[in-house]
N, C-alpha and C. Protein backbone atom coordinates (compact mmCIF):
# COMPACT_ATOMS: atom_id res chain seq x y z
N UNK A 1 -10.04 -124.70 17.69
CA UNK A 1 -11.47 -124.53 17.48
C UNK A 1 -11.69 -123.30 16.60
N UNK A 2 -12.74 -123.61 15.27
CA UNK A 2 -12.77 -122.67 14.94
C UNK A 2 -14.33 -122.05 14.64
N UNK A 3 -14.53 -121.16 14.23
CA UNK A 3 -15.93 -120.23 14.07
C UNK A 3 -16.16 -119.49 12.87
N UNK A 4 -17.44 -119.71 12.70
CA UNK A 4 -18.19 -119.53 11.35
C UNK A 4 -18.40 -117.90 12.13
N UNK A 5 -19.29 -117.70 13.46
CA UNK A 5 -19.62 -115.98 13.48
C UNK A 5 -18.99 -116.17 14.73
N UNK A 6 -18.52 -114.72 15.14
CA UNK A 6 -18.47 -114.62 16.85
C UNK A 6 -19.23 -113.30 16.77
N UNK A 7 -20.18 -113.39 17.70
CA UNK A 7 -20.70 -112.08 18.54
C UNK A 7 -20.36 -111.52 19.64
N UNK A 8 -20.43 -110.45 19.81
CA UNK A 8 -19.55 -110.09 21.42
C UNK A 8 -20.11 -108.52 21.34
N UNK A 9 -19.77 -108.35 22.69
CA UNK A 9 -20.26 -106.44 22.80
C UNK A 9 -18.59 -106.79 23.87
N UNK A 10 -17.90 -106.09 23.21
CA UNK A 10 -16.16 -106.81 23.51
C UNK A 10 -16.19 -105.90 25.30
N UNK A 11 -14.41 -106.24 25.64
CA UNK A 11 -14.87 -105.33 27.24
C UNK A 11 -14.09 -104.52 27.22
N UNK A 12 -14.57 -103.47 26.51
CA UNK A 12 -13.56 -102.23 26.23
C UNK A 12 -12.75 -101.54 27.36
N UNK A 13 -13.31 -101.77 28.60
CA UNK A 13 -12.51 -101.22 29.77
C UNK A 13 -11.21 -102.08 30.06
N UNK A 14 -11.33 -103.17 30.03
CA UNK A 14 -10.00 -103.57 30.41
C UNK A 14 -8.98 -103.29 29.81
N UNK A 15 -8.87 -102.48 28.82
CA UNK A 15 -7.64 -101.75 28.40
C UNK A 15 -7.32 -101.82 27.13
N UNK A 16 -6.44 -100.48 26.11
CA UNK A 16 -6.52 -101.13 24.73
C UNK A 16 -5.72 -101.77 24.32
N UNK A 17 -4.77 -102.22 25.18
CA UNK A 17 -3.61 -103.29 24.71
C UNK A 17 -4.12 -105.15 25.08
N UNK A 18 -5.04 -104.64 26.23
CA UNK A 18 -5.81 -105.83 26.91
C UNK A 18 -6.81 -106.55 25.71
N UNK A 19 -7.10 -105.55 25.09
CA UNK A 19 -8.68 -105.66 24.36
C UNK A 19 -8.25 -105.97 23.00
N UNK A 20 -6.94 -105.33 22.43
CA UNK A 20 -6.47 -105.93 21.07
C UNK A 20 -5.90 -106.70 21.20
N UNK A 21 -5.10 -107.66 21.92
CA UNK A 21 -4.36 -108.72 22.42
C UNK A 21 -5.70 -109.96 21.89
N UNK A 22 -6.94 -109.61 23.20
CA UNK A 22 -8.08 -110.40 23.07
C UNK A 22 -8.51 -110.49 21.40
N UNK A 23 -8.74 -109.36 21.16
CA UNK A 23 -9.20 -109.49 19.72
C UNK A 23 -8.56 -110.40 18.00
N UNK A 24 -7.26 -109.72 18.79
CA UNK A 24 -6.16 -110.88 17.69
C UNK A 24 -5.90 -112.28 18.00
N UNK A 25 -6.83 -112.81 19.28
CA UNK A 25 -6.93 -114.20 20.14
C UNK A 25 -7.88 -114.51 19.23
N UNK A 26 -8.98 -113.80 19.37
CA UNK A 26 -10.54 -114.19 18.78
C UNK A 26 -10.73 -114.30 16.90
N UNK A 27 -10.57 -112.94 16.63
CA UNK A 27 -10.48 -113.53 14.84
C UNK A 27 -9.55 -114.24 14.13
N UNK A 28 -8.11 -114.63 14.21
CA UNK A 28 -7.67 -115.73 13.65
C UNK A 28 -8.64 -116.69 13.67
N UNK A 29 -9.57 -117.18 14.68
CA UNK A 29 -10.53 -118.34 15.07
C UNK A 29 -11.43 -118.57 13.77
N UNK A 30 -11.87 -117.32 13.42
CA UNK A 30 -13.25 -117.00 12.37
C UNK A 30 -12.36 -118.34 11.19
N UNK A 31 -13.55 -119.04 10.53
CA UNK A 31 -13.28 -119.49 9.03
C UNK A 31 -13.37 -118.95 7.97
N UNK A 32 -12.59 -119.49 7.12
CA UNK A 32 -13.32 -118.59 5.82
C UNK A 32 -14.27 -118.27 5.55
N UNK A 33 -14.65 -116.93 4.97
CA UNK A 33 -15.68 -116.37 5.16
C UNK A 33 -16.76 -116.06 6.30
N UNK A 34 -15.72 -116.62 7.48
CA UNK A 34 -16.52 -116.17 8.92
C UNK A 34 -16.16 -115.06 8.84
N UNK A 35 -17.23 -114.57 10.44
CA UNK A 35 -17.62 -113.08 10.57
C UNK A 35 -17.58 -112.42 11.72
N UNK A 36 -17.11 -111.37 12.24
CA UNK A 36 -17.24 -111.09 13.91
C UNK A 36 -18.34 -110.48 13.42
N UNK A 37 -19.21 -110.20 14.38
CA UNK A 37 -20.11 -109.16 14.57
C UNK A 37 -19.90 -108.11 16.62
N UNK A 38 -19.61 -106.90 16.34
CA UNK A 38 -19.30 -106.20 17.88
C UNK A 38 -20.26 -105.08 18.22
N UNK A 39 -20.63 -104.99 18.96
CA UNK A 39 -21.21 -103.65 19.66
C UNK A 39 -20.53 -102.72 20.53
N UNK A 40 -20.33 -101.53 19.66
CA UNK A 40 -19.19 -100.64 20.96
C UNK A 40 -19.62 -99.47 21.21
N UNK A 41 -19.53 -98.02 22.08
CA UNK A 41 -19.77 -97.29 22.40
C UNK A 41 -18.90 -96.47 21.62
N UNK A 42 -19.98 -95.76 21.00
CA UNK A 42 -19.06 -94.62 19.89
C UNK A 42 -18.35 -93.83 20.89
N UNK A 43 -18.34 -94.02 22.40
CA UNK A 43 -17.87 -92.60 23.37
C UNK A 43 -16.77 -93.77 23.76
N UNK A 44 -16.66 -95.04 23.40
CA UNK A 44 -15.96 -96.10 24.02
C UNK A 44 -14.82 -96.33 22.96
N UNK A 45 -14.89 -95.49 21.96
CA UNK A 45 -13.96 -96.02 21.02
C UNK A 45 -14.46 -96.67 19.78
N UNK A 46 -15.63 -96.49 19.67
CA UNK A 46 -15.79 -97.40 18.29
C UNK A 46 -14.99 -97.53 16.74
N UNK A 47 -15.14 -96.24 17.12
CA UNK A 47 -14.69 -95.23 15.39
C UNK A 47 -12.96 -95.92 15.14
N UNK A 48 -12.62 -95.58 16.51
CA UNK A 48 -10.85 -95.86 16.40
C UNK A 48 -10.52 -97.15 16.95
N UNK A 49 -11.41 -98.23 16.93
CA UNK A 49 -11.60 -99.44 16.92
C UNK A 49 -11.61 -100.27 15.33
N UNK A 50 -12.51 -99.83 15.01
CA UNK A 50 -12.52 -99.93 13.68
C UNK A 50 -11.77 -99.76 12.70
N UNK A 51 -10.88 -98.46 13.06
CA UNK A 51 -9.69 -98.41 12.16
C UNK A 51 -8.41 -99.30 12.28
N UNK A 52 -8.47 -99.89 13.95
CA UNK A 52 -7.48 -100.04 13.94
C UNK A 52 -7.95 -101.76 13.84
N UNK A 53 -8.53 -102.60 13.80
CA UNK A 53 -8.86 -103.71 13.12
C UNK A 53 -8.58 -103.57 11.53
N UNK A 54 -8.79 -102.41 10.70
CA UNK A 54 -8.97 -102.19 9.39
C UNK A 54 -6.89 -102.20 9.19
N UNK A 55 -6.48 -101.37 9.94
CA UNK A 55 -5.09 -101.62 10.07
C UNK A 55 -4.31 -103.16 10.51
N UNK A 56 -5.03 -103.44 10.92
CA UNK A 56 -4.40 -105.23 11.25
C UNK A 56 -4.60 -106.08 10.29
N UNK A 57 -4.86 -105.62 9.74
CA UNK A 57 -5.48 -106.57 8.44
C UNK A 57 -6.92 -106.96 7.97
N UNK A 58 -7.71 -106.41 9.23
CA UNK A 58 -9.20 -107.12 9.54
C UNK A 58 -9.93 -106.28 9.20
N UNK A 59 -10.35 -105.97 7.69
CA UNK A 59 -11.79 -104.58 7.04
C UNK A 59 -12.74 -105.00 8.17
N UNK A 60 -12.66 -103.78 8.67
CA UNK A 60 -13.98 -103.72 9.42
C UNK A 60 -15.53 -102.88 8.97
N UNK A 61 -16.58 -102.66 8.80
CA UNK A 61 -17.74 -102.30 8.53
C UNK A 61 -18.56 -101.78 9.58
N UNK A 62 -19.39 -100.51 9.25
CA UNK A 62 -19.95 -100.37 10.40
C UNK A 62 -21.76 -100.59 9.86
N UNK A 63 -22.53 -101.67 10.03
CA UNK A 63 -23.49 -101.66 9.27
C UNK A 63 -24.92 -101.00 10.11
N UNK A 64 -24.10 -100.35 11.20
CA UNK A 64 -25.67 -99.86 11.92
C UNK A 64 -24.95 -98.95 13.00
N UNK A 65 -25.45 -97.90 13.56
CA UNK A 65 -25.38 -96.79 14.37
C UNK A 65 -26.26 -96.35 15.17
N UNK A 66 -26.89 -97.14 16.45
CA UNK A 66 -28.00 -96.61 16.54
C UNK A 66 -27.54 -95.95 18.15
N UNK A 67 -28.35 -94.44 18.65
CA UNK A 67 -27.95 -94.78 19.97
C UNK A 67 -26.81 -94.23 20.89
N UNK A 68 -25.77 -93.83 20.12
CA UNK A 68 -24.58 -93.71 20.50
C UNK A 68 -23.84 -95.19 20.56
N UNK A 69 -24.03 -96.41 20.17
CA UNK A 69 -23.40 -97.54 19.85
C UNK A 69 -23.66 -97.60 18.22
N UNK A 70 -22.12 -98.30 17.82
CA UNK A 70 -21.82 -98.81 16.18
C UNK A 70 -21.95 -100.24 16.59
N UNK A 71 -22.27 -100.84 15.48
CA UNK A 71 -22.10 -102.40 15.14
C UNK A 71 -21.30 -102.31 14.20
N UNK A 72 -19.96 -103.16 14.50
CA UNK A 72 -19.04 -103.25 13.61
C UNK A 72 -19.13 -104.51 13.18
N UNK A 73 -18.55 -105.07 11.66
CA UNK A 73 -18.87 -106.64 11.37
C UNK A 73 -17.41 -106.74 10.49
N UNK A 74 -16.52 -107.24 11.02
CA UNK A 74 -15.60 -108.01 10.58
C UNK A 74 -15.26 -109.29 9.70
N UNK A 75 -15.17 -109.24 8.76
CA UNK A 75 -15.00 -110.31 7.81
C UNK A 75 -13.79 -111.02 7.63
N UNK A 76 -13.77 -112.18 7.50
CA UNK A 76 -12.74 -112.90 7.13
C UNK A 76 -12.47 -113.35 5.88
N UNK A 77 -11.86 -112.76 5.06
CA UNK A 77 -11.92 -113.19 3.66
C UNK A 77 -11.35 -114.84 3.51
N UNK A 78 -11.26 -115.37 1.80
CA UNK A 78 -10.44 -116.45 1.66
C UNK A 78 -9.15 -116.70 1.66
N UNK A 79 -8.46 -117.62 2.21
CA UNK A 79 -6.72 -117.48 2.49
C UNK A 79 -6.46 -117.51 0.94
N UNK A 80 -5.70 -116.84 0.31
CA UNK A 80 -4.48 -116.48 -0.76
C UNK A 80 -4.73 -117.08 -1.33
């Protein structure tokens, strides 16, 4: 099954091996040119969330900050 967007406010507590495991479950899914969109707690990790999606291969974006929460938006580019 696959997905044009996924939205999620992800569950950052269950752990960060728990939570990137989940995450590398979830965006392979996205289609071309699909999109995650996340909500995280800048005190929850956002910042070093982001990098480390940007390190997996997955540019991540932060297109809003409000609050003490980032919205990060993950893109899926076109395969090769």
């Amino acid at each position: 099954m696959t997905f044009d967007e996924i939205w999620s406010n992800p569950p950052i507590r269950i752990g960060k091996a728990a939570l990137h495991e989940l995450l590398l479950t979830w965006l392979p899914r996205l289609r071309p040119d699909g999109r995650a969109v996340m909500v995280v707690g800048k005190n929850l990790g956002a910042d070093s969330l982001q990098r480390w999606l940007g390190e997996q291969g997955w540019p991540t974006t932060r297109p809003a900050s409000v609050k003490g929460f980032r919205v990060l938006e993950t893109r899926r580019g076109q395969p090769g």
